[in-house]
Protein backbone atom coordinates (compact mmCIF):
# COMPACT_ATOMS: atom_id res chain seq x y z
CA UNK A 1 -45.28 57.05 -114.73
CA UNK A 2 -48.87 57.49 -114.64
CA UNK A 3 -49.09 55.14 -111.47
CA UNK A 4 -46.79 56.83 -109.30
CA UNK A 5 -47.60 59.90 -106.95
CA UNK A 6 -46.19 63.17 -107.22
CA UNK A 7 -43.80 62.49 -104.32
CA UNK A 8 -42.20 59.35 -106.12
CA UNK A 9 -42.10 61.56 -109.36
CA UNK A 10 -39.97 64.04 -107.32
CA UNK A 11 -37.97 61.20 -105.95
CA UNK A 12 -37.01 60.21 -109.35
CA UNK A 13 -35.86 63.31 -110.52
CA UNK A 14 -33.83 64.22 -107.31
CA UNK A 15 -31.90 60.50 -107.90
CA UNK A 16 -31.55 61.53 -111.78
CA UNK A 17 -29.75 64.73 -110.57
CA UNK A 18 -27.55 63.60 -107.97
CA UNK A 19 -24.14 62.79 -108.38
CA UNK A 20 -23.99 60.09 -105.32
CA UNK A 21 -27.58 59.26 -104.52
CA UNK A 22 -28.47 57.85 -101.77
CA UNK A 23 -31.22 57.37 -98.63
CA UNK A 24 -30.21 60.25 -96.86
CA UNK A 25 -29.36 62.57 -99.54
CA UNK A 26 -32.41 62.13 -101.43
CA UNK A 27 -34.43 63.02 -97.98
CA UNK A 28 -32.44 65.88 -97.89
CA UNK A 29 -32.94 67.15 -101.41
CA UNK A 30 -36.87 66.86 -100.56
CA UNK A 31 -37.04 68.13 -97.30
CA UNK A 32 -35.25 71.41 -99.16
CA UNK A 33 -37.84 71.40 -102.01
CA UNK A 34 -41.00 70.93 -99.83
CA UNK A 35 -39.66 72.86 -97.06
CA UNK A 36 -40.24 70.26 -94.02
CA UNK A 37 -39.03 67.41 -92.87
CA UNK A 38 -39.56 63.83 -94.54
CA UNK A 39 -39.61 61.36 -92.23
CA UNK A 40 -37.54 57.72 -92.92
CA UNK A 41 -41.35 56.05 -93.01
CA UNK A 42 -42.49 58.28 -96.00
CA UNK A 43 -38.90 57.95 -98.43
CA UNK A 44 -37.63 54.56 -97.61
CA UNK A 45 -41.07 52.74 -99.01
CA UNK A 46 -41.68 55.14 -101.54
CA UNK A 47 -37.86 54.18 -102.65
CA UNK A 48 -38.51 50.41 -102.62
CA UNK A 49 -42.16 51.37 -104.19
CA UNK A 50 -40.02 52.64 -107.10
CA UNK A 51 -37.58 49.74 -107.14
CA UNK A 52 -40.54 47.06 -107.09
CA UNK A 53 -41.61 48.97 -110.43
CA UNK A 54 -38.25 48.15 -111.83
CA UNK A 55 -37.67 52.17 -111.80
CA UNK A 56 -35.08 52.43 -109.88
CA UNK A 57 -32.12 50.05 -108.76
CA UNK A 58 -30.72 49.32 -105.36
CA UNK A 59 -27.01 48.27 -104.24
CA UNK A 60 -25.42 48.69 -101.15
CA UNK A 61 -22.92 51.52 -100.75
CA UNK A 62 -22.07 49.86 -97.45
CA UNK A 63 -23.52 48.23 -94.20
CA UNK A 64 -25.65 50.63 -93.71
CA UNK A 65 -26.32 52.72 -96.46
CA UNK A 66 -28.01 51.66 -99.91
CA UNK A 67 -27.31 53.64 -103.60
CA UNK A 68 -30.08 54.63 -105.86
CA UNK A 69 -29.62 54.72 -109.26
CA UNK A 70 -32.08 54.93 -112.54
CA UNK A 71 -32.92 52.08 -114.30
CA UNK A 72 -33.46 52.40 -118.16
CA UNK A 73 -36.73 52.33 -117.47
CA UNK A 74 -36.78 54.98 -114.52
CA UNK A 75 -34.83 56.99 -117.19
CA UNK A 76 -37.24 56.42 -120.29
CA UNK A 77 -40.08 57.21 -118.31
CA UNK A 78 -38.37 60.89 -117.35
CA UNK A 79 -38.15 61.54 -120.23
CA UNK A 80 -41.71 60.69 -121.38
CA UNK A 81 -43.17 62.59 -118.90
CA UNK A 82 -40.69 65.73 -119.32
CA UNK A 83 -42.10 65.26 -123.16
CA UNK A 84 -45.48 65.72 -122.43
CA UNK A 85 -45.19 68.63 -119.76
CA UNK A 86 -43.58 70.15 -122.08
CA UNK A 87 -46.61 70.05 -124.48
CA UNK A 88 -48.43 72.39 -121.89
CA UNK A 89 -45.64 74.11 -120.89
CA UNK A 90 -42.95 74.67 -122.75
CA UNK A 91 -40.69 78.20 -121.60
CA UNK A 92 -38.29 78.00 -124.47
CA UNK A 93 -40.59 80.28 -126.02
């Protein structure tokens, strides 16, 4: 996860929590965390970005709108990178 940018990290964890993600909902999601809107030119390649890196898998809900889902490998990584935050942060304590 190293490779990616903050902005795909976010995008990963907003399709791990969603129950139905998808294009528009995962805009949505970010344009609540960051407070602005996201435009379709920033989350649509940064969504294929992630699916190139075998992160995150892609199936169409219908004619026009495309699912996101984890990979094993979008998941593993999560949870790598939750294990190391948590090295320097951990608020369980």
């Amino acid at each position: 996860m190293h490779d990616l940018t903050g902005f795909q990290r976010d995008i990963l964890y907003v399709i791990a929590g969603l129950e139905q993600p998808h294009g528009l909902a995962v805009k949505d999601e970010l344009e609540d965390y960051y407070e602005q809107e996201i435009n379709h030119g920033r989350i649509y390649p940064n969504l294929d970005d992630l699916v190139d890196k075998g992160l995150v898998e892609k199936s169409e809900l219908d004619e026009r709108t495309n699912s996101y889902t984890l990979t094993g490998h979008g998941e593993r990584e999560i949870t790598a990178r939750r294990n190391w935050e948590t090295q320097y942060v951990d608020l369980t304590e």
